[in-house]
C-alpha atoms as a PDB file:
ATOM      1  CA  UNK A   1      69.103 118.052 105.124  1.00  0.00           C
ATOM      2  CA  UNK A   2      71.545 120.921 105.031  1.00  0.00           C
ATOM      3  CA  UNK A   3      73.178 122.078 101.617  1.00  0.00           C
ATOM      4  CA  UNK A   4      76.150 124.069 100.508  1.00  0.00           C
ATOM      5  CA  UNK A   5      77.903 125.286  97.402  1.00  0.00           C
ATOM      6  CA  UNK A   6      80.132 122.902  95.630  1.00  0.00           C
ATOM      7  CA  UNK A   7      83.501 124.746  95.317  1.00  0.00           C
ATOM      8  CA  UNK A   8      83.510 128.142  93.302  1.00  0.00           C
ATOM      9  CA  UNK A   9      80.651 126.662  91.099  1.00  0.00           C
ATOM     10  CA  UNK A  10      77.309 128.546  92.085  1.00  0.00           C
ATOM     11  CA  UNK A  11      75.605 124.160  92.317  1.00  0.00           C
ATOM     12  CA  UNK A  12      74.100 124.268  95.376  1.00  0.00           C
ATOM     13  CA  UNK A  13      74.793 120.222  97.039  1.00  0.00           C
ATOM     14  CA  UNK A  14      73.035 118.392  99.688  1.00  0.00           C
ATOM     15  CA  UNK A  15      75.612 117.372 103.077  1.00  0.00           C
ATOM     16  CA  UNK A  16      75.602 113.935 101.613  1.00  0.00           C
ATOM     17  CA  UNK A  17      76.270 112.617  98.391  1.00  0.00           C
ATOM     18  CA  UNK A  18      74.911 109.306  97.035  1.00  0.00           C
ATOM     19  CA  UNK A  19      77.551 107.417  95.879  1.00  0.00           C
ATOM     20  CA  UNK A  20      75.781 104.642  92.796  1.00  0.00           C
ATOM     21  CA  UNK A  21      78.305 102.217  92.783  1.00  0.00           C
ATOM     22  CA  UNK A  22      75.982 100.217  94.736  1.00  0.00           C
ATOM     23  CA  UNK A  23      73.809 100.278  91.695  1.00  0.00           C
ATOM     24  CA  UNK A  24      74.269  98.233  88.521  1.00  0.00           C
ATOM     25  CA  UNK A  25      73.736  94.681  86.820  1.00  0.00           C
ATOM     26  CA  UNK A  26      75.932  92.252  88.729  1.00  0.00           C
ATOM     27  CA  UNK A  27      76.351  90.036  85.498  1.00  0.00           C
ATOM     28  CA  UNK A  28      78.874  93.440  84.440  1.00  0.00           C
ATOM     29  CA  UNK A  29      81.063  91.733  86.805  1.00  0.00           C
ATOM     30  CA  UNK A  30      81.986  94.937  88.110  1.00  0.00           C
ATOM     31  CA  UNK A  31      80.942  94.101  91.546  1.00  0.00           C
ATOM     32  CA  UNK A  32      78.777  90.751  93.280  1.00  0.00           C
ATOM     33  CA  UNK A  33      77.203  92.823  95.361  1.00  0.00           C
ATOM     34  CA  UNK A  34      75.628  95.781  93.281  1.00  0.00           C
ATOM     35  CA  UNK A  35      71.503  96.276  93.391  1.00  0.00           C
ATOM     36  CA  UNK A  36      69.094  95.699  90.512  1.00  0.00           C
ATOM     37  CA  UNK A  37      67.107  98.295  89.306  1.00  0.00           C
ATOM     38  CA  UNK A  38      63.916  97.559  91.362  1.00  0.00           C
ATOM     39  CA  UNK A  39      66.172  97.608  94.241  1.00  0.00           C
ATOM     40  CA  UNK A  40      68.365 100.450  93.616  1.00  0.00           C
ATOM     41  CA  UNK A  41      65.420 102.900  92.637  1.00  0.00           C
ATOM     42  CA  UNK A  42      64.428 102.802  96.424  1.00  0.00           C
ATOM     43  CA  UNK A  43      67.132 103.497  97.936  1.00  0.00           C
ATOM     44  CA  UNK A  44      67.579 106.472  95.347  1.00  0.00           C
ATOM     45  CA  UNK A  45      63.615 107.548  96.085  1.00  0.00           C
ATOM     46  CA  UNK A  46      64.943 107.295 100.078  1.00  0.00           C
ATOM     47  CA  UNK A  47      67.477 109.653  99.343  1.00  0.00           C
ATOM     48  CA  UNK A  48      65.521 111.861  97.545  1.00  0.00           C
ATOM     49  CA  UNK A  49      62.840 111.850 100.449  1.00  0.00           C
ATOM     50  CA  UNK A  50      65.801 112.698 102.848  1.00  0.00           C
ATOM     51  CA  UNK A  51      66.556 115.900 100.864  1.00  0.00           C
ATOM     52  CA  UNK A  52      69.415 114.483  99.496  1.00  0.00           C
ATOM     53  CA  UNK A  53      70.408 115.983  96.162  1.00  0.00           C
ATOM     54  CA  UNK A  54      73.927 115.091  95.307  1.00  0.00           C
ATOM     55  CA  UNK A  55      74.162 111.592  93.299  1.00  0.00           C
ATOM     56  CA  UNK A  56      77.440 110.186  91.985  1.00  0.00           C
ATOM     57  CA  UNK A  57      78.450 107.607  89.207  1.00  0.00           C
ATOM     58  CA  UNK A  58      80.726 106.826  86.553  1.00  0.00           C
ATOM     59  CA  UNK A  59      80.901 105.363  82.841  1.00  0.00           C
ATOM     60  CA  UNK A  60      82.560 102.437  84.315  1.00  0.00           C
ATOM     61  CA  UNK A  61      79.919 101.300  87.014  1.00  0.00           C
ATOM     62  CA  UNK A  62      78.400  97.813  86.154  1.00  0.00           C
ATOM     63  CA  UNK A  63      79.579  98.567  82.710  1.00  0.00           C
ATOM     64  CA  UNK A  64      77.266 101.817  82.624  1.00  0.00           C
ATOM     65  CA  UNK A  65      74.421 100.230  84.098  1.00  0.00           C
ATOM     66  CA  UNK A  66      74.681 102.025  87.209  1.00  0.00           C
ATOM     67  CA  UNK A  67      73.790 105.686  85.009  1.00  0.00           C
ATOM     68  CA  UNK A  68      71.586 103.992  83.672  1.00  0.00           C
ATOM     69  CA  UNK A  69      69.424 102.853  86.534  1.00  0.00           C
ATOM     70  CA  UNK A  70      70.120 106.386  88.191  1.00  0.00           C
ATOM     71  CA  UNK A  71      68.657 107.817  84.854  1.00  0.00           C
ATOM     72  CA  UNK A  72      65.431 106.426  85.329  1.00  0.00           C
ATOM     73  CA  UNK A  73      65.156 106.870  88.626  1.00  0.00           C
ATOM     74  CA  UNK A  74      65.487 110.234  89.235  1.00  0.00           C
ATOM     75  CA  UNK A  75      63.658 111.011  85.942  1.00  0.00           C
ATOM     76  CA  UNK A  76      60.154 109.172  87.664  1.00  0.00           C
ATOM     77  CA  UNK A  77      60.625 111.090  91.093  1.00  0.00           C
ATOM     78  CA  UNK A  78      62.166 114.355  90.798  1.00  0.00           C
ATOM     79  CA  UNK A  79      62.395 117.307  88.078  1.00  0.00           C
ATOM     80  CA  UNK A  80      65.744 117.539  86.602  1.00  0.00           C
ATOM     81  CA  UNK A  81      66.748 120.698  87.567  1.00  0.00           C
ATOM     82  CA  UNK A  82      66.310 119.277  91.757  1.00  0.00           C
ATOM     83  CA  UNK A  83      68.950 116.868  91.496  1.00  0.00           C
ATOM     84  CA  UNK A  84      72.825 117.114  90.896  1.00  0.00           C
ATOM     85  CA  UNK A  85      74.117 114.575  88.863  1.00  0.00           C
ATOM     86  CA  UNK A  86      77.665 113.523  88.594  1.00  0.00           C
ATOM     87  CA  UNK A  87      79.218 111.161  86.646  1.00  0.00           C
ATOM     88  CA  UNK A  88      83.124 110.637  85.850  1.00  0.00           C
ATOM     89  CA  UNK A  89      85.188 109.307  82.738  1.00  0.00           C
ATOM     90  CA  UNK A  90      88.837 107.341  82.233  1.00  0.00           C
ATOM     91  CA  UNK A  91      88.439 104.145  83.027  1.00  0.00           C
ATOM     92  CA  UNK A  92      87.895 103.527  79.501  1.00  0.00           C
ATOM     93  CA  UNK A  93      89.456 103.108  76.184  1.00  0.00           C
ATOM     94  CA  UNK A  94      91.605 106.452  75.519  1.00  0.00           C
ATOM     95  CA  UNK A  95      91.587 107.727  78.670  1.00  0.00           C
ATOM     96  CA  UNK A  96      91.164 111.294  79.396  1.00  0.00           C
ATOM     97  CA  UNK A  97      92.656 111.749  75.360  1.00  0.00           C
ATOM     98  CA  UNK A  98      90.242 114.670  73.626  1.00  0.00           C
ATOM     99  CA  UNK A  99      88.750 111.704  71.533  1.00  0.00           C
ATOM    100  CA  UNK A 100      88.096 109.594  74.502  1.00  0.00           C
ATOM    101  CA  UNK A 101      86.558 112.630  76.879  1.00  0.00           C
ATOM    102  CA  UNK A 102      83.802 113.519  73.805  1.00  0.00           C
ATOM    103  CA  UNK A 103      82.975 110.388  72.828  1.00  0.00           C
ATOM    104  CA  UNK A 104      82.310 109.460  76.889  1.00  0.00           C
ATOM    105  CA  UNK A 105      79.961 112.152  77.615  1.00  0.00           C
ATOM    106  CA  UNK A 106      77.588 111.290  75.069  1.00  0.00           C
ATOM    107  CA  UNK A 107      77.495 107.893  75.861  1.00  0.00           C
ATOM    108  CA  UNK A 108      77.108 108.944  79.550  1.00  0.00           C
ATOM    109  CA  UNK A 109      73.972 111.305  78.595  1.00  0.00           C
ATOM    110  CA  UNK A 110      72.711 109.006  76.649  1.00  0.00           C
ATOM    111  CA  UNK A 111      72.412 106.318  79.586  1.00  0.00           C
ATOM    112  CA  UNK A 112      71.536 109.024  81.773  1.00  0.00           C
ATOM    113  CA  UNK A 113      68.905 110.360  79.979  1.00  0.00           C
ATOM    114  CA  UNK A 114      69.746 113.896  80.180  1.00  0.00           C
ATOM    115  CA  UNK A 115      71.175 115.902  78.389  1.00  0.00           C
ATOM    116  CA  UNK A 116      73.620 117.458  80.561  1.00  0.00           C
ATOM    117  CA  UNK A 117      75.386 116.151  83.935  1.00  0.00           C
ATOM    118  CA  UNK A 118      76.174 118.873  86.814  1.00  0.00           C
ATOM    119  CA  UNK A 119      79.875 117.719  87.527  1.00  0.00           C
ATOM    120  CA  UNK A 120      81.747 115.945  85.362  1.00  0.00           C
ATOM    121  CA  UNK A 121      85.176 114.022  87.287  1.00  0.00           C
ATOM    122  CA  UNK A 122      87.918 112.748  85.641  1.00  0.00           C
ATOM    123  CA  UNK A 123      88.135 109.268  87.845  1.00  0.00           C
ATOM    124  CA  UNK A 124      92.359 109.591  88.279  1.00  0.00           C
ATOM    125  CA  UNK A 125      95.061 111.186  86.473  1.00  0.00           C
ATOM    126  CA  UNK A 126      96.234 110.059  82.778  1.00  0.00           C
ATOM    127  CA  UNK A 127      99.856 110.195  82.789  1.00  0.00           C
ATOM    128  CA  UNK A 128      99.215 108.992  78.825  1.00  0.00           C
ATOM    129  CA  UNK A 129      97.813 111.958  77.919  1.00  0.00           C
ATOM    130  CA  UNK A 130      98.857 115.980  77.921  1.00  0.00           C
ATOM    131  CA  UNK A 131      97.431 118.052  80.637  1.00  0.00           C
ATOM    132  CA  UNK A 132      96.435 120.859  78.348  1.00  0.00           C
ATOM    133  CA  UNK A 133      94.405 118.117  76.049  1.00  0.00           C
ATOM    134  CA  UNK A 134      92.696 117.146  78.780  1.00  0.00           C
ATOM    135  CA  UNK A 135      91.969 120.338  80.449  1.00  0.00           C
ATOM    136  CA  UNK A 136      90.596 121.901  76.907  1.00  0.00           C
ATOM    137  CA  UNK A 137      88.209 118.797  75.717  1.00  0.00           C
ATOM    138  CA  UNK A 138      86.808 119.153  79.118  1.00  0.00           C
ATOM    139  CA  UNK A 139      86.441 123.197  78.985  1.00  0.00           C
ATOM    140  CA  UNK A 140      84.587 122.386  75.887  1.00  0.00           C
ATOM    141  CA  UNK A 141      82.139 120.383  77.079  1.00  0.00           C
ATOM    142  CA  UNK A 142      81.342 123.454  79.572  1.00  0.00           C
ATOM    143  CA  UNK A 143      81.416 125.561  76.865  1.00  0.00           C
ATOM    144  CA  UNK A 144      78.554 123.252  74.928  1.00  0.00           C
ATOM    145  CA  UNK A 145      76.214 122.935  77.990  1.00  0.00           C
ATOM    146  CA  UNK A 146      76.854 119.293  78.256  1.00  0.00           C
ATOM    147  CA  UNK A 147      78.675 119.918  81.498  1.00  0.00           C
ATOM    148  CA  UNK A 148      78.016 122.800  84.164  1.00  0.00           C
ATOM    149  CA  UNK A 149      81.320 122.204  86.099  1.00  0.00           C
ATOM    150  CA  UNK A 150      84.142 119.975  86.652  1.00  0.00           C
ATOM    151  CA  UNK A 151      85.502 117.775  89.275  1.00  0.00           C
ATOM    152  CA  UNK A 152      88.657 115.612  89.555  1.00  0.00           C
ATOM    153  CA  UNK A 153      89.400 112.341  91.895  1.00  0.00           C
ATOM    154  CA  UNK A 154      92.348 110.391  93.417  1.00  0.00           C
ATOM    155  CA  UNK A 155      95.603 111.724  92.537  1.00  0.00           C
ATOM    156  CA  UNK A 156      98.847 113.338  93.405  1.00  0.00           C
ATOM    157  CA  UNK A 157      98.708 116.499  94.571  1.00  0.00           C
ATOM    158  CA  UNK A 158     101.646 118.420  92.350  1.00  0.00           C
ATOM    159  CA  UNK A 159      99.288 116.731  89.456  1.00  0.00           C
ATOM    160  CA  UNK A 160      95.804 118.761  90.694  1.00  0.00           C
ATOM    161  CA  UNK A 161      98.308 121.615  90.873  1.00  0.00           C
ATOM    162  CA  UNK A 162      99.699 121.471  87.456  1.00  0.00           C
ATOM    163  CA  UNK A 163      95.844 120.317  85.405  1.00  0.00           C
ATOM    164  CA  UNK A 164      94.471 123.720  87.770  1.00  0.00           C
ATOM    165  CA  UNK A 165      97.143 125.701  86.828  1.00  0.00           C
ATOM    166  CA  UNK A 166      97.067 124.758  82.712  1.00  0.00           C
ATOM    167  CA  UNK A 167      92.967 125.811  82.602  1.00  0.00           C
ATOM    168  CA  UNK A 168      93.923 129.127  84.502  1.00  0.00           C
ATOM    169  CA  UNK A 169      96.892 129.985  82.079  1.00  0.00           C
ATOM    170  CA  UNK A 170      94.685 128.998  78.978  1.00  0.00           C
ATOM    171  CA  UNK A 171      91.485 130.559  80.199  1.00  0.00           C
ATOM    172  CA  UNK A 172      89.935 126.905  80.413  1.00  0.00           C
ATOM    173  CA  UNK A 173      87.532 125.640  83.023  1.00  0.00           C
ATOM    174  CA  UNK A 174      89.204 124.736  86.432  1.00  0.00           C
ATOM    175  CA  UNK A 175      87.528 121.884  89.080  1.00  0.00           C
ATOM    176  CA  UNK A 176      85.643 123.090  91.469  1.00  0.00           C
ATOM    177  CA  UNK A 177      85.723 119.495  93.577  1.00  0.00           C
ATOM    178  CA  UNK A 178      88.477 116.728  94.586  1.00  0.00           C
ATOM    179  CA  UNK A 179      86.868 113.333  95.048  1.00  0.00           C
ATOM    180  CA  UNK A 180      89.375 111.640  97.181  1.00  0.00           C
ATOM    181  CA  UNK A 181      90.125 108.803  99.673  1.00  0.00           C
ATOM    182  CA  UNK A 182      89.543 110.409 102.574  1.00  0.00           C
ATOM    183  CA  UNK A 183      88.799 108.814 106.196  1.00  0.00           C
ATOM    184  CA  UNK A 184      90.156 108.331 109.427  1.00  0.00           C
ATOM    185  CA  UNK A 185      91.407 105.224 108.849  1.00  0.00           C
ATOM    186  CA  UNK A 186      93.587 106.794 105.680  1.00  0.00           C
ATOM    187  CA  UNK A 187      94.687 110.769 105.894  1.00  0.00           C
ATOM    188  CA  UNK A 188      97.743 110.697 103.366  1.00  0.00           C
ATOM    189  CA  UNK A 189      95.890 113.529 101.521  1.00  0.00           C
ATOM    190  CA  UNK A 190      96.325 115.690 104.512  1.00  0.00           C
ATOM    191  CA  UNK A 191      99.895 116.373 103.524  1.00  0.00           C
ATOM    192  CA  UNK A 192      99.507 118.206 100.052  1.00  0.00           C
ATOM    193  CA  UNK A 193      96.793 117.711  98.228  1.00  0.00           C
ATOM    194  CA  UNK A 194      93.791 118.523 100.875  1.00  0.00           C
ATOM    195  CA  UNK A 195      95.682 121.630 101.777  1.00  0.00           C
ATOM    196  CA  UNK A 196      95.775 123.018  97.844  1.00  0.00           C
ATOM    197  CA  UNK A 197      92.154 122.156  97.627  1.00  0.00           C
ATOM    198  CA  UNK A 198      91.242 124.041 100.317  1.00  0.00           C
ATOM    199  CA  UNK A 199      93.597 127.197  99.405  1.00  0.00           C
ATOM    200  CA  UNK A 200      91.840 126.972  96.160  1.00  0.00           C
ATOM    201  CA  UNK A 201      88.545 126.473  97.771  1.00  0.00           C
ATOM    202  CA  UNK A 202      88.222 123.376  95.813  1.00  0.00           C
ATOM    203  CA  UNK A 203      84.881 121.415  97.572  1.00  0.00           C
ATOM    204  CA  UNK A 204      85.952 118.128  99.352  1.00  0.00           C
ATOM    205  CA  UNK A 205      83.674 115.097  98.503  1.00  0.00           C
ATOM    206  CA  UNK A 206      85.719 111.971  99.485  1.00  0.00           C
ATOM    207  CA  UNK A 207      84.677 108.202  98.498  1.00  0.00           C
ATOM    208  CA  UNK A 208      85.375 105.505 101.234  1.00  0.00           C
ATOM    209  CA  UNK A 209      84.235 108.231 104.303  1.00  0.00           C
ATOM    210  CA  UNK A 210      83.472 105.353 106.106  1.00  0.00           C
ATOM    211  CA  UNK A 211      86.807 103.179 104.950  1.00  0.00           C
ATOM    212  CA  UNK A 212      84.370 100.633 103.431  1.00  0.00           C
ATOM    213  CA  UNK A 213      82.496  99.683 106.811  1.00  0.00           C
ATOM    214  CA  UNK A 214      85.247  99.679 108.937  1.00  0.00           C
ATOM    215  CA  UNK A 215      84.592 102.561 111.074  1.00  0.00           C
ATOM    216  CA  UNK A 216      81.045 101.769 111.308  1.00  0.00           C
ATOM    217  CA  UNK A 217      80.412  99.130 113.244  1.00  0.00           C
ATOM    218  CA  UNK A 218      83.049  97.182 115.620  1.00  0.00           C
ATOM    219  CA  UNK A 219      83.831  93.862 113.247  1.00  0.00           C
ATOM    220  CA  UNK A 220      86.521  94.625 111.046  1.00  0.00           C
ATOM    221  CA  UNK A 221      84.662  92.363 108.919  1.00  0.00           C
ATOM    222  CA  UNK A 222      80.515  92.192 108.654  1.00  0.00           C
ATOM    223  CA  UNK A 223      78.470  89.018 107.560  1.00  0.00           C
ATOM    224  CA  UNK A 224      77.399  90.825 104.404  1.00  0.00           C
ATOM    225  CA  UNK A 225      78.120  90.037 100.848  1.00  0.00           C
ATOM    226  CA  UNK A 226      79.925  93.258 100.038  1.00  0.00           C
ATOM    227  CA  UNK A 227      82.275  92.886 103.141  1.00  0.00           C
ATOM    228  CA  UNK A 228      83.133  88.849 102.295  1.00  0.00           C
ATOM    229  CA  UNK A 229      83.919  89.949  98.276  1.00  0.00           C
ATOM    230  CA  UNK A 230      84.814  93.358  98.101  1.00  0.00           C
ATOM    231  CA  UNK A 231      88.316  92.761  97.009  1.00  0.00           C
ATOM    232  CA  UNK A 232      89.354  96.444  96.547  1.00  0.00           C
ATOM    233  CA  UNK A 233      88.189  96.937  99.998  1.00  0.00           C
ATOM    234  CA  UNK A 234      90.136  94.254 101.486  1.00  0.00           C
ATOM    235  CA  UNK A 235      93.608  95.585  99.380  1.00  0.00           C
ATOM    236  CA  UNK A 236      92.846  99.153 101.057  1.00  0.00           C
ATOM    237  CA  UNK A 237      92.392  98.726 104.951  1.00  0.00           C
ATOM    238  CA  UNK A 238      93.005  94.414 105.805  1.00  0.00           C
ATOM    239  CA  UNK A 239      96.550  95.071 105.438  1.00  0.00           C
ATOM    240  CA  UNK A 240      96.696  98.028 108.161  1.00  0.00           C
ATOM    241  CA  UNK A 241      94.047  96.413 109.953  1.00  0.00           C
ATOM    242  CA  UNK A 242      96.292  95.752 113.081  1.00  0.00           C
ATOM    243  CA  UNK A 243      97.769  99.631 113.428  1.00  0.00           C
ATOM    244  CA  UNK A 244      93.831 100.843 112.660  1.00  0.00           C
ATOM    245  CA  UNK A 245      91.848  99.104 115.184  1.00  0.00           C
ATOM    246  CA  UNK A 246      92.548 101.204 117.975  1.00  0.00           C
ATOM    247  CA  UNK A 247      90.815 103.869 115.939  1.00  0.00           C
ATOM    248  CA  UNK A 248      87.766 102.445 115.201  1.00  0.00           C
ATOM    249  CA  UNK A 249      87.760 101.823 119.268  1.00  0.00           C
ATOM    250  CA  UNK A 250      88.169 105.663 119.455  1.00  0.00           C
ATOM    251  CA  UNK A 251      85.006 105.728 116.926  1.00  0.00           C
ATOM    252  CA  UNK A 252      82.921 103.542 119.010  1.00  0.00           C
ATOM    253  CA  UNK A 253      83.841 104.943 122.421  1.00  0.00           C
ATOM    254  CA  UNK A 254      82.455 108.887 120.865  1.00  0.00           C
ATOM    255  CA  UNK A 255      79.913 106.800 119.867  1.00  0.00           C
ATOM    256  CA  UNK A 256      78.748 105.982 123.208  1.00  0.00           C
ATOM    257  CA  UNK A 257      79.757 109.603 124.491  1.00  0.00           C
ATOM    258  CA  UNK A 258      77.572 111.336 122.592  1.00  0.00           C
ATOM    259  CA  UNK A 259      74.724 108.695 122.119  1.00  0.00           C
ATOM    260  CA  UNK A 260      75.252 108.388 118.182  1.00  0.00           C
ATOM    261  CA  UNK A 261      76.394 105.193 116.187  1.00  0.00           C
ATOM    262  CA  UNK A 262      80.031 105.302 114.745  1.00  0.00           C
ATOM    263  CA  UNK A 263      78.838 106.200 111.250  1.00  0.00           C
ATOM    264  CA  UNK A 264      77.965 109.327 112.779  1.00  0.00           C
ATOM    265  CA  UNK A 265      80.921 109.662 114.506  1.00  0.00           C
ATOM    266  CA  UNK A 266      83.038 109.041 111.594  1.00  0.00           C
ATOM    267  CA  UNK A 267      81.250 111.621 109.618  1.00  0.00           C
ATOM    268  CA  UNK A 268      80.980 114.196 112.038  1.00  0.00           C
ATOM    269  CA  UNK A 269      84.863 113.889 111.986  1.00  0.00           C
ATOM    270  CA  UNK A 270      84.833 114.385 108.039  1.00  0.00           C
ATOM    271  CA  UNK A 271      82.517 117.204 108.423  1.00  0.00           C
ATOM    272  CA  UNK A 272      84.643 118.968 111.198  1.00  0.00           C
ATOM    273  CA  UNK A 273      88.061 118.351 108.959  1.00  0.00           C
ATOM    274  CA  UNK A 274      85.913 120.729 106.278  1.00  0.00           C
ATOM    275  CA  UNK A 275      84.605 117.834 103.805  1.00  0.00           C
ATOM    276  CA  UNK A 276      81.292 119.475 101.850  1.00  0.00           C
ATOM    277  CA  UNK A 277      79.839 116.217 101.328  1.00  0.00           C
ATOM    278  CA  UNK A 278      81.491 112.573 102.040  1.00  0.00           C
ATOM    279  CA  UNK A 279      79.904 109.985  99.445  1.00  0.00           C
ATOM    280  CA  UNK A 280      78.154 107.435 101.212  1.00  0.00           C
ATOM    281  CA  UNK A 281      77.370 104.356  99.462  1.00  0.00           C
ATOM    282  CA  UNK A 282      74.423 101.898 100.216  1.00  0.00           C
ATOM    283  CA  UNK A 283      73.093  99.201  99.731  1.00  0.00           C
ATOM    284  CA  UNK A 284      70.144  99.558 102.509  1.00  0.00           C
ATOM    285  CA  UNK A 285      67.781 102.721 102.479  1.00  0.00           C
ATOM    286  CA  UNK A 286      68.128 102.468 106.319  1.00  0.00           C
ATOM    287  CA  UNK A 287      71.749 103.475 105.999  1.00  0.00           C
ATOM    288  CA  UNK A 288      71.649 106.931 104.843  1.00  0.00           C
ATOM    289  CA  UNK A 289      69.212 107.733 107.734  1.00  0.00           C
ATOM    290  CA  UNK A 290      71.947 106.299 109.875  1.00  0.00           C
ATOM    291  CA  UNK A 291      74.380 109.142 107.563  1.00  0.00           C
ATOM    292  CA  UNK A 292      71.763 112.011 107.793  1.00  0.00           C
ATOM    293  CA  UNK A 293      72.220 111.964 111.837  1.00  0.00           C
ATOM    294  CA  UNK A 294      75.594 112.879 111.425  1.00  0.00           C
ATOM    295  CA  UNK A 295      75.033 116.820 110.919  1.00  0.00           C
ATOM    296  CA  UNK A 296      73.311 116.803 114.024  1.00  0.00           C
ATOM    297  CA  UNK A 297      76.810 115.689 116.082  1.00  0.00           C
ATOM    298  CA  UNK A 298      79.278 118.848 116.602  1.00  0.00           C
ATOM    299  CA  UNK A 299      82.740 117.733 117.863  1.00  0.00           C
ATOM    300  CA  UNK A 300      84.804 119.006 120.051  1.00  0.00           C
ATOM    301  CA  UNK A 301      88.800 119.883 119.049  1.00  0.00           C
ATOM    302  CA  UNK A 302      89.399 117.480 121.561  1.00  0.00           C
ATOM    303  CA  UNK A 303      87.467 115.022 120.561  1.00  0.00           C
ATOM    304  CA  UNK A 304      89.095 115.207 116.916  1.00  0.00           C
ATOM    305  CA  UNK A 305      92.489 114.960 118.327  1.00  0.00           C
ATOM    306  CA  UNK A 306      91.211 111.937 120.311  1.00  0.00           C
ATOM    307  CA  UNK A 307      90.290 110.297 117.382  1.00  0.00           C
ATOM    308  CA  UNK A 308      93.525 110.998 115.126  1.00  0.00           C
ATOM    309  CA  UNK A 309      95.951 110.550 117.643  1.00  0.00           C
ATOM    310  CA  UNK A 310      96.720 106.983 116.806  1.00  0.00           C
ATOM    311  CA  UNK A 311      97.093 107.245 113.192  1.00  0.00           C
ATOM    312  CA  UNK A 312     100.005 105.592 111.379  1.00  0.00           C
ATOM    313  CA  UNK A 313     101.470 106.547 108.323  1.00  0.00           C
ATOM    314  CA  UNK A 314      99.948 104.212 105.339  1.00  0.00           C
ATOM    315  CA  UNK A 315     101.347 103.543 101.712  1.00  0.00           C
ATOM    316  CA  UNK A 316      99.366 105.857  98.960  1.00  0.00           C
ATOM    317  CA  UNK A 317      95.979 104.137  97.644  1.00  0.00           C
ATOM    318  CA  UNK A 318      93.808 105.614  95.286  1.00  0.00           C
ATOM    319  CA  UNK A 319      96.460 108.160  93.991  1.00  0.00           C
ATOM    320  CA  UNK A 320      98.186 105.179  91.715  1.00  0.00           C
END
């Protein structure tokens, strides 16, 4: 496994990031498809194995489920200080309000069982709730230990720019990672807010690296449970499906070039584009081998122009 620092923080990250989704309860209704904890815990003890360090969850996951099964996990297989956790808050009652952000991270550590998390995201962007609250509940969870950096996910660009710019005026704790939707199959974020992320060398960790499947494999659609009812899947790529295929053609041809499987491919491409680790969810141990090859496949600058030369335009998801 290779590592490298997350942002301006001094957290050193694995190349890959376990992305716990997968995990959780299925009665939460979050998801049909999430694993149990038997189930879950080996794919987590595979990734740990693998030299994979970097594991990411949030408060709403299987109605907190998901921490918790990553909680016990890591706590029977690997010291504390080995393992990155990161967990996210605002998909819950107040938002990202100061109220909402304290009472979350206690009920995260709690389920956790830690009493700290590495990176703590804010999942989007309130618009219900003043930057500068937001920016100085989180700064003092920093400031208590509970947190040892910050990270923020989808959103607008201007709005990165503005929550940045209110913890630098006020002295406050800045993010030191975007988690964004980022693939080849969706690039809007190329236009402003990859470019301020990297000018602020703000670490890249994108959900959805693979665009749910789609550019691994040459189905649009597999015979799995997660591809027949992953509804937010579906709204994100079936639409566009038409306009993307030719890409995931591009995928599979490399593929075959370079004798690697498209997942490789695809990440190779994320990895080349200056990504510090894509989040790769699972729900099959044998998949994040499949995701570890990837840093052995060096593409060309033709080969990345081969594979983006077909891309469309597509409407904003994730941001809103």
């Amino acid at each position: 496994m290779q590592y490298a620092k997350l942002g301006n923080s001094d957290i050193q990250v694995s190349k890959l990031c376990v992305g716990c989704m997968s995990f959780g309860d299925a009665s939460s209704k979050f998801h049909d498809w999430t694993l149990g904890p038997e189930e879950s815990e080996v794919l987590i003890k595979h990734a740990l194995d693998l030299g994979i360090n970097f594991f990411d969850t949030a408060n709403v996951y299987s109605a907190g489920t998901s921490e918790e099964y990553l909680g016990r996990a890591l706590k029977k297989y690997v010291s504390r200080d080995q393992v990155v956790i990161a967990t996210k808050v605002y998909f819950n009652e107040g938002k990202l309000s100061r109220e909402a952000i304290l009472r979350e991270i206690d009920l995260s550590l709690k389920r956790l069982g830690t009493d700290y998390v590495d990176l703590y995201i804010i999942h989007r962007f309130d618009y219900d709730t003043p930057i500068e609250e937001t920016m100085e509940a989180l700064d003092s969870l920093v400031k208590a230990g509970k947190v040892r950096a910050l990270g923020a996910s989808a959103m607008y660009g201007y709005q990165f720019y503005n929550m940045q710019l209110a913890a630098e005026r006020n002295g406050w704790t800045q993010f030191v990672s975007m988690q964004n939707h980022y693939n080849l199959l969706y690039r809007e974020d190329e236009r402003e807010l990859i470019p301020i992320c990297k000018q602020q060398n703000v670490a890249l960790t994108p959900y959805s690296p693979l665009a749910a499947g789609r550019l691994s494999r040459l189905e649009w659609k597999a015979d799995t449970k997660r591809s027949q009812t992953d509804k937010t899947a579906m709204a994100k790529y079936d639409s566009t499906q038409k306009s993307d295929y030719g890409i995931v053609l591009r995928v599979h041809e490399l593929a075959a070039k370079y004798g690697a499987t498209m997942t490789q491919i695809a990440l190779a491409w994320q990895f080349a584009k200056g990504v510090t680790s894509p989040i790769i969810g699972a729900t099959k141990a044998h998949y994040f081998d499949d995701a570890a090859g990837a840093l052995d496949v060096k593409l060309t600058e033709e080969d990345i122009a081969y594979l983006e030369e077909l891309y469309v335009p597509h409407q904003v998801v994730g941001a809103i």
